[in-house]
C-alpha atoms as a PDB file:
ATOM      1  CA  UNK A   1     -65.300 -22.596 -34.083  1.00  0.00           C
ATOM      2  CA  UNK A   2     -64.487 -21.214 -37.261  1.00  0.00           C
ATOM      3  CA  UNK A   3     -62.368 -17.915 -36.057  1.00  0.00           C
ATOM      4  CA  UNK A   4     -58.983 -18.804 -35.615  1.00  0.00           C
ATOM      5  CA  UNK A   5     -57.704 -18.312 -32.203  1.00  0.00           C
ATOM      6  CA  UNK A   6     -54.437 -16.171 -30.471  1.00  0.00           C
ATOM      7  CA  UNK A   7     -53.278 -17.183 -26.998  1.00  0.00           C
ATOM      8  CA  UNK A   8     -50.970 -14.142 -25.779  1.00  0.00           C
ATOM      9  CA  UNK A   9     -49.010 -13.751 -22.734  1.00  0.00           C
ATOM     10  CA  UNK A  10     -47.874 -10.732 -21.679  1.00  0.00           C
ATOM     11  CA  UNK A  11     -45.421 -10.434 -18.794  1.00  0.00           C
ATOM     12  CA  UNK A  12     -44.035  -7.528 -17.158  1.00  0.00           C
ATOM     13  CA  UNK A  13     -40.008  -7.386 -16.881  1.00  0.00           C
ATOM     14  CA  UNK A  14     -39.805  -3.890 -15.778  1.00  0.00           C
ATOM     15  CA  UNK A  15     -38.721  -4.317 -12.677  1.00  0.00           C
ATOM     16  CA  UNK A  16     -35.870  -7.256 -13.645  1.00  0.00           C
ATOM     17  CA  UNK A  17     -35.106  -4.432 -16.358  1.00  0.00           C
ATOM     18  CA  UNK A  18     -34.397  -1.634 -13.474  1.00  0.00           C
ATOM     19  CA  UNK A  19     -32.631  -4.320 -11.047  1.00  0.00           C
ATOM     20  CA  UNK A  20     -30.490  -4.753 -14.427  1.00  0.00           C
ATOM     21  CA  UNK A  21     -29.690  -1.618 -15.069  1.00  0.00           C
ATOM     22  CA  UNK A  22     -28.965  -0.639 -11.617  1.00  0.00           C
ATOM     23  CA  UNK A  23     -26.714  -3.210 -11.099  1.00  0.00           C
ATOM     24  CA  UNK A  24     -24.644  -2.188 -14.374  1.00  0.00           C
ATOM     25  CA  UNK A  25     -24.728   1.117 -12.756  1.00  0.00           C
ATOM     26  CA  UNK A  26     -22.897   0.104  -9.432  1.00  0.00           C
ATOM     27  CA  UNK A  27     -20.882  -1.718 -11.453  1.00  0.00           C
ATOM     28  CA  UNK A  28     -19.848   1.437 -13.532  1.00  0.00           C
ATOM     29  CA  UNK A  29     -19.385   3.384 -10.325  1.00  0.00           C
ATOM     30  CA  UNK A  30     -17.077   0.635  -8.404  1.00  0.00           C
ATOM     31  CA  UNK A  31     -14.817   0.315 -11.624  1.00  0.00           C
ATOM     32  CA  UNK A  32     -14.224   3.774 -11.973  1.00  0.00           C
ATOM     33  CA  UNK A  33     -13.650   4.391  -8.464  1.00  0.00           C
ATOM     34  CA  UNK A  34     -11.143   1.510  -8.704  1.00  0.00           C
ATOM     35  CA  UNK A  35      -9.640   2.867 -11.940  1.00  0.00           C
ATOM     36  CA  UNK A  36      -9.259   6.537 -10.907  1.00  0.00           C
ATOM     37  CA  UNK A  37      -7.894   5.948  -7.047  1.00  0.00           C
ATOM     38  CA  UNK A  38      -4.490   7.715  -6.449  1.00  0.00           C
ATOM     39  CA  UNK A  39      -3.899   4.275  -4.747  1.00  0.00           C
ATOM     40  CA  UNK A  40      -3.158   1.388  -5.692  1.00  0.00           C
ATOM     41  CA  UNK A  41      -5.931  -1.170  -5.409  1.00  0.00           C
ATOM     42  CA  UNK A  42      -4.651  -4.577  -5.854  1.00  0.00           C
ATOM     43  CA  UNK A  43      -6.720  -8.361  -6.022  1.00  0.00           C
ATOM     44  CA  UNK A  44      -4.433 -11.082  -5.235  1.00  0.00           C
ATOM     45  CA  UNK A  45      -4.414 -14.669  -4.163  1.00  0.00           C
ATOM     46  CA  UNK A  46      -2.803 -16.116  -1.001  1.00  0.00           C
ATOM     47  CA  UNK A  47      -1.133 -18.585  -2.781  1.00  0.00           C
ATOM     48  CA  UNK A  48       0.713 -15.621  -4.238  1.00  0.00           C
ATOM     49  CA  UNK A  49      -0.546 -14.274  -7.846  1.00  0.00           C
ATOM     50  CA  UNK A  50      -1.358 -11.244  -8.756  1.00  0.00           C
ATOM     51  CA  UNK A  51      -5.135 -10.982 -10.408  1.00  0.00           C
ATOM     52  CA  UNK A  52      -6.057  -7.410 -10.749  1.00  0.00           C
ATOM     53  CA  UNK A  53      -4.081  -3.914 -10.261  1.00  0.00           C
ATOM     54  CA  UNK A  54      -5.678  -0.532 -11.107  1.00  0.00           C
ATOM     55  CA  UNK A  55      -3.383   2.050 -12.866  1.00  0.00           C
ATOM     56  CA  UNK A  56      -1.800   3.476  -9.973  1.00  0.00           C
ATOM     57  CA  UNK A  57      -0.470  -0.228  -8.826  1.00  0.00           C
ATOM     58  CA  UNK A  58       1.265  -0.204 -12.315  1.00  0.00           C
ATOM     59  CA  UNK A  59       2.641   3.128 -11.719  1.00  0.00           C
ATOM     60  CA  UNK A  60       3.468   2.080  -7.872  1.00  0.00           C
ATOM     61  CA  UNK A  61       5.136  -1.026  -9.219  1.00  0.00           C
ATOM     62  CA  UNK A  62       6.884   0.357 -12.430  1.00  0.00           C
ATOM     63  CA  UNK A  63       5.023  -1.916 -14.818  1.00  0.00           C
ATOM     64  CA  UNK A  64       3.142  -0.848 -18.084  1.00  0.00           C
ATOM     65  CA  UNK A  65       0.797  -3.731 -18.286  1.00  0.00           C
ATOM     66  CA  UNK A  66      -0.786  -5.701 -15.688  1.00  0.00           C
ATOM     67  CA  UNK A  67       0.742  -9.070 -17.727  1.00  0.00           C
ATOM     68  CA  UNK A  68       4.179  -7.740 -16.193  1.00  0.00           C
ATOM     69  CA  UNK A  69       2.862  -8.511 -12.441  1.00  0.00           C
ATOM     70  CA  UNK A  70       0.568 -11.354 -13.346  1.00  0.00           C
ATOM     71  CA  UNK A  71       3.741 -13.137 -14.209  1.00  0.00           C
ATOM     72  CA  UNK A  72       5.669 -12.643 -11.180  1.00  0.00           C
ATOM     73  CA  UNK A  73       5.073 -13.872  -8.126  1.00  0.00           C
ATOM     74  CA  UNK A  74       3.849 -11.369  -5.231  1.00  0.00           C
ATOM     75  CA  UNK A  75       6.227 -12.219  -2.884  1.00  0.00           C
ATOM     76  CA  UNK A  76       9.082 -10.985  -5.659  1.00  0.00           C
ATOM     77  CA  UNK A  77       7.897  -7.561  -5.061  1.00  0.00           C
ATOM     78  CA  UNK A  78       8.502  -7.506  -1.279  1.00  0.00           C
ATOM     79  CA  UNK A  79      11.922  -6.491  -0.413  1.00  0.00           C
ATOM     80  CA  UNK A  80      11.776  -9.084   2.703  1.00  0.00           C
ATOM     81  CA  UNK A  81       9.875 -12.390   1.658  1.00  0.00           C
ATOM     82  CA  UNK A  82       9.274 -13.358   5.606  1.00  0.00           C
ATOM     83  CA  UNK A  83       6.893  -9.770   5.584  1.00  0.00           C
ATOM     84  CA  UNK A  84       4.777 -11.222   3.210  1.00  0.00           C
ATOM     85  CA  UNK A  85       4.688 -14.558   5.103  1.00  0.00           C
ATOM     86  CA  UNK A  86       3.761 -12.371   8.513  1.00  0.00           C
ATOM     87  CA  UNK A  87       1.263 -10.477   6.692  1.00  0.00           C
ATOM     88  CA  UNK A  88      -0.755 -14.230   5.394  1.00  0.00           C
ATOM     89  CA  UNK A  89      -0.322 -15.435   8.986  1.00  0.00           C
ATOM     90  CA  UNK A  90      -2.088 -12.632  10.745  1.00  0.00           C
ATOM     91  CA  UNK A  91      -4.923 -12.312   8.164  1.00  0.00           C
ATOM     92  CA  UNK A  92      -5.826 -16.118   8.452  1.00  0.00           C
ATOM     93  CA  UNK A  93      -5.523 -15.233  12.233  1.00  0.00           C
ATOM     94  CA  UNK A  94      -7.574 -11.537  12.066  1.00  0.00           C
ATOM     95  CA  UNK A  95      -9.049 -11.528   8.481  1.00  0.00           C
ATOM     96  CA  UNK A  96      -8.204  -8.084   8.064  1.00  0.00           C
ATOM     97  CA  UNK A  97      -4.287  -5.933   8.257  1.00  0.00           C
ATOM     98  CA  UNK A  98      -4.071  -2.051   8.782  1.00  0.00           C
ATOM     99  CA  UNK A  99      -1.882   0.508   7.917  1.00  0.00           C
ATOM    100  CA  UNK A 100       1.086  -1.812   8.149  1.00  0.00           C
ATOM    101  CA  UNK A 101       4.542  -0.197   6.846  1.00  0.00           C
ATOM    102  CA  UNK A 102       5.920  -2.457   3.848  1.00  0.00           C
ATOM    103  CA  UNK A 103       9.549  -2.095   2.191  1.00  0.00           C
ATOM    104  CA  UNK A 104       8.343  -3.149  -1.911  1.00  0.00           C
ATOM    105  CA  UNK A 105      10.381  -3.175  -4.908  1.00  0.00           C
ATOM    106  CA  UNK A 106       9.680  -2.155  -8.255  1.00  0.00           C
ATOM    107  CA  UNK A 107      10.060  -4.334 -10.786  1.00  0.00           C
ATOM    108  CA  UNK A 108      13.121  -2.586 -11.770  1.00  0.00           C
ATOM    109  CA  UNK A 109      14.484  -3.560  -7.840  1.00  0.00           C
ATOM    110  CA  UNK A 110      14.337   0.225  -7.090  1.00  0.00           C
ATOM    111  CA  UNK A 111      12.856  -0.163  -3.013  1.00  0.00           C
ATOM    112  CA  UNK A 112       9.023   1.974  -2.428  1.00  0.00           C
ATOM    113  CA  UNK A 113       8.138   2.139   1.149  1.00  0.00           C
ATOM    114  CA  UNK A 114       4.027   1.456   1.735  1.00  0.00           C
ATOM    115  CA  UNK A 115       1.542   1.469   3.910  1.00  0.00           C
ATOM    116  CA  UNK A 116      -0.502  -1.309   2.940  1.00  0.00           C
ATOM    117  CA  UNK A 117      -4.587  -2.782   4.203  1.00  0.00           C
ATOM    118  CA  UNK A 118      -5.563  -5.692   2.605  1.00  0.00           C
ATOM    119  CA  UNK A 119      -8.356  -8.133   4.001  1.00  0.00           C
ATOM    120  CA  UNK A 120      -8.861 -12.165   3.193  1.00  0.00           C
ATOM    121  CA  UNK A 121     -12.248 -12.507   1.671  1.00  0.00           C
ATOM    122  CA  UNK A 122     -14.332 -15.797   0.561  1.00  0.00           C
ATOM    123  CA  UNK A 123     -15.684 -16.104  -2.988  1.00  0.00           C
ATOM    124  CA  UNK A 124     -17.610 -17.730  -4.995  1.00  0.00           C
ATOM    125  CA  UNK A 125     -16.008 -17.460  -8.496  1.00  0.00           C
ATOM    126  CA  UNK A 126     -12.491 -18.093  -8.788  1.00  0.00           C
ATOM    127  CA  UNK A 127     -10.149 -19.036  -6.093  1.00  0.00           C
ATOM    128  CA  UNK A 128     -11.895 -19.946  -2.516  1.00  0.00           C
ATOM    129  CA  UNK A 129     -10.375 -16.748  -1.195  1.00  0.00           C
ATOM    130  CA  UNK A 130      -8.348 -13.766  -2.529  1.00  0.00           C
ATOM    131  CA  UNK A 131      -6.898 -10.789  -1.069  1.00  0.00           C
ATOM    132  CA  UNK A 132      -8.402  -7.495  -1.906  1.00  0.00           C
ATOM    133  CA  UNK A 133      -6.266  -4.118  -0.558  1.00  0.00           C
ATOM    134  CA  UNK A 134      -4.705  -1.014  -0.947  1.00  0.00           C
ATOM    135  CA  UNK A 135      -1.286   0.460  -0.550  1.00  0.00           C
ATOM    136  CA  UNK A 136      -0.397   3.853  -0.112  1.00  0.00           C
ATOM    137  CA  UNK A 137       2.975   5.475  -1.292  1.00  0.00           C
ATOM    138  CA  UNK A 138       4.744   6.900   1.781  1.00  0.00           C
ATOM    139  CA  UNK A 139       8.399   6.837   0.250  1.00  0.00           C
ATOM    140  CA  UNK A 140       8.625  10.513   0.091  1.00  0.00           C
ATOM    141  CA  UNK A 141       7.548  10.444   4.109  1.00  0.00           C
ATOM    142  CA  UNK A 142       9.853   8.070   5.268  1.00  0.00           C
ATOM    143  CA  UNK A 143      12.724  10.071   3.093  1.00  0.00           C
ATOM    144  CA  UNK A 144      11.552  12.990   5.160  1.00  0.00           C
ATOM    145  CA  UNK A 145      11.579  11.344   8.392  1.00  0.00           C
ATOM    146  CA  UNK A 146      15.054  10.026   7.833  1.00  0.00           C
ATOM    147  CA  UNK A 147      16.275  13.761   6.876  1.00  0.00           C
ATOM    148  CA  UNK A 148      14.601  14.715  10.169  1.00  0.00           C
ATOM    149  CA  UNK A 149      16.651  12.460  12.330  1.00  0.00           C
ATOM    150  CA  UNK A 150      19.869  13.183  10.746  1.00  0.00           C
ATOM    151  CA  UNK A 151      19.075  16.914  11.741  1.00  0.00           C
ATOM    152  CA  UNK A 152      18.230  15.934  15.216  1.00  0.00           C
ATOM    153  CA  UNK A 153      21.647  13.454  15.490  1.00  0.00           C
ATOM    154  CA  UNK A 154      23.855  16.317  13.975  1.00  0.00           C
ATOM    155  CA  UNK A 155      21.998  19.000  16.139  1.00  0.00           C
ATOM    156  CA  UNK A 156      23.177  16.523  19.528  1.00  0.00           C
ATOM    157  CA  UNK A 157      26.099  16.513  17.978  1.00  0.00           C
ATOM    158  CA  UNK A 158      26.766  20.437  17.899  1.00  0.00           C
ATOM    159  CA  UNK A 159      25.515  20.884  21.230  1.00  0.00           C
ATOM    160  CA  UNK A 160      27.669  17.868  22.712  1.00  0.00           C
ATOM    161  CA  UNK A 161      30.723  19.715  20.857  1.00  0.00           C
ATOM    162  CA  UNK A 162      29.706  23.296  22.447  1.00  0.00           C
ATOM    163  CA  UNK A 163      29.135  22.076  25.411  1.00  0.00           C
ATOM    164  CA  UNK A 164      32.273  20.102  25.693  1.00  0.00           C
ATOM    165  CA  UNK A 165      34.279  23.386  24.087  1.00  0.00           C
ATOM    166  CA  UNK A 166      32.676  25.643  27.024  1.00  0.00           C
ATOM    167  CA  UNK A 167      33.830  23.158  29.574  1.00  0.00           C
ATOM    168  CA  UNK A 168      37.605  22.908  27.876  1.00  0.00           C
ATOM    169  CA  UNK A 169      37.557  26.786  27.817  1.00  0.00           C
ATOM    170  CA  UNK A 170      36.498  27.077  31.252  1.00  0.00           C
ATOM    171  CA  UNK A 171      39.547  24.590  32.589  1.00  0.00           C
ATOM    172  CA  UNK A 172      41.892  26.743  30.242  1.00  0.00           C
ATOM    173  CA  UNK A 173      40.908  29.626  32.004  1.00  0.00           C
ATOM    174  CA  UNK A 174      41.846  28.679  35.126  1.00  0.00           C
ATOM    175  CA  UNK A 175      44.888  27.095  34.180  1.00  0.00           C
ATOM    176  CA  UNK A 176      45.582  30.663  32.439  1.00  0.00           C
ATOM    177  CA  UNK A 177      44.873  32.303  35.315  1.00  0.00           C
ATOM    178  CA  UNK A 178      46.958  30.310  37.374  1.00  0.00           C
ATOM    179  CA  UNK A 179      49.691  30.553  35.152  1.00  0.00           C
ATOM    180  CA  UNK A 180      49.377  34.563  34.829  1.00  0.00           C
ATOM    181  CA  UNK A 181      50.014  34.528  38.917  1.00  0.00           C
ATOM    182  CA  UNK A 182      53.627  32.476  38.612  1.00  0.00           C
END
């Protein structure tokens, strides 16, 4: 046996390679789409701490840096703690909340109104469960909505007063008429 001997292996990793590098793509695609949303996108935990906030939950909230919120607690940023309590009970009850209108406060106190979805999921890293959801800014709406029922109240108003001025000039009438006969 004089020749001296190689044992190779050769194994192919192409497809762990392509699993990898699909992965990192999804990965790139779900952090940009939670980066760029006109939302804010928000991971908390129901014990009340914030963990992630894309950059429209920083605008939402008036904070620069995601620090600012992590050191709060989330129920600070509700205007009435007990909606916040409401909103835990019925997603251990339903797992999931819709489109339910919020009062929130910036961090400065100035009040945002929201429409906020959030759902209680399970996990494996981290906390047993966190809450994952989105708000969506509807201050400007409910501003509108309020100027539209002050227009309605003041436009019952006007025709209350015009009706009740026709009916007062309709009884001074006759009493004028009356009056021009003595």
């Amino acid at each position: 046996y004089g020749e001296d001997l190689a044992l190779m292996m050769i194994r192919d990793i192409s497809g762990q390679k392509q699993a990898e590098e699909r992965l990192k793509a999804s990965r790139e695609r779900y952090r940009t789409i939670f980066e760029e949303s006109q939302d804010p996108i928000f991971i908390t935990t129901p014990e009340g701490r914030f963990m992630e906030m894309n950059e429209a939950g920083l605008v939402f909230f008036g904070a620069e840096k995601l620090s600012q919120l992590k050191s709060i607690a989330v129920d600070e940023v509700y205007a009435d703690k007990a909606e916040r309590a409401k909103l835990l009970t019925d997603l251990r009850e339903n797992k999931c909340v819709r489109n339910r209108h919020l009062t929130l406060k910036q961090l400065n106190g100035s009040k945002r109104e929201a429409m906020i979805s959030v759902r209680l999921l399970r996990t494996n890293i981290g906390p047993g469960e966190i809450l994952v959801g989105t708000l969506h800014d509807v201050t400007e709406l409910v501003a509108l909505q309020e100027q539209l029922l002050q227009s309605q109240k003041m436009e019952s108003i006007g025709r209350l007063a015009g009706g009740v001025a026709h009916d007062f000039n309709n009884i001074l009438s006759g009493v004028l008429g009356y009056a021009s006969l003595m």
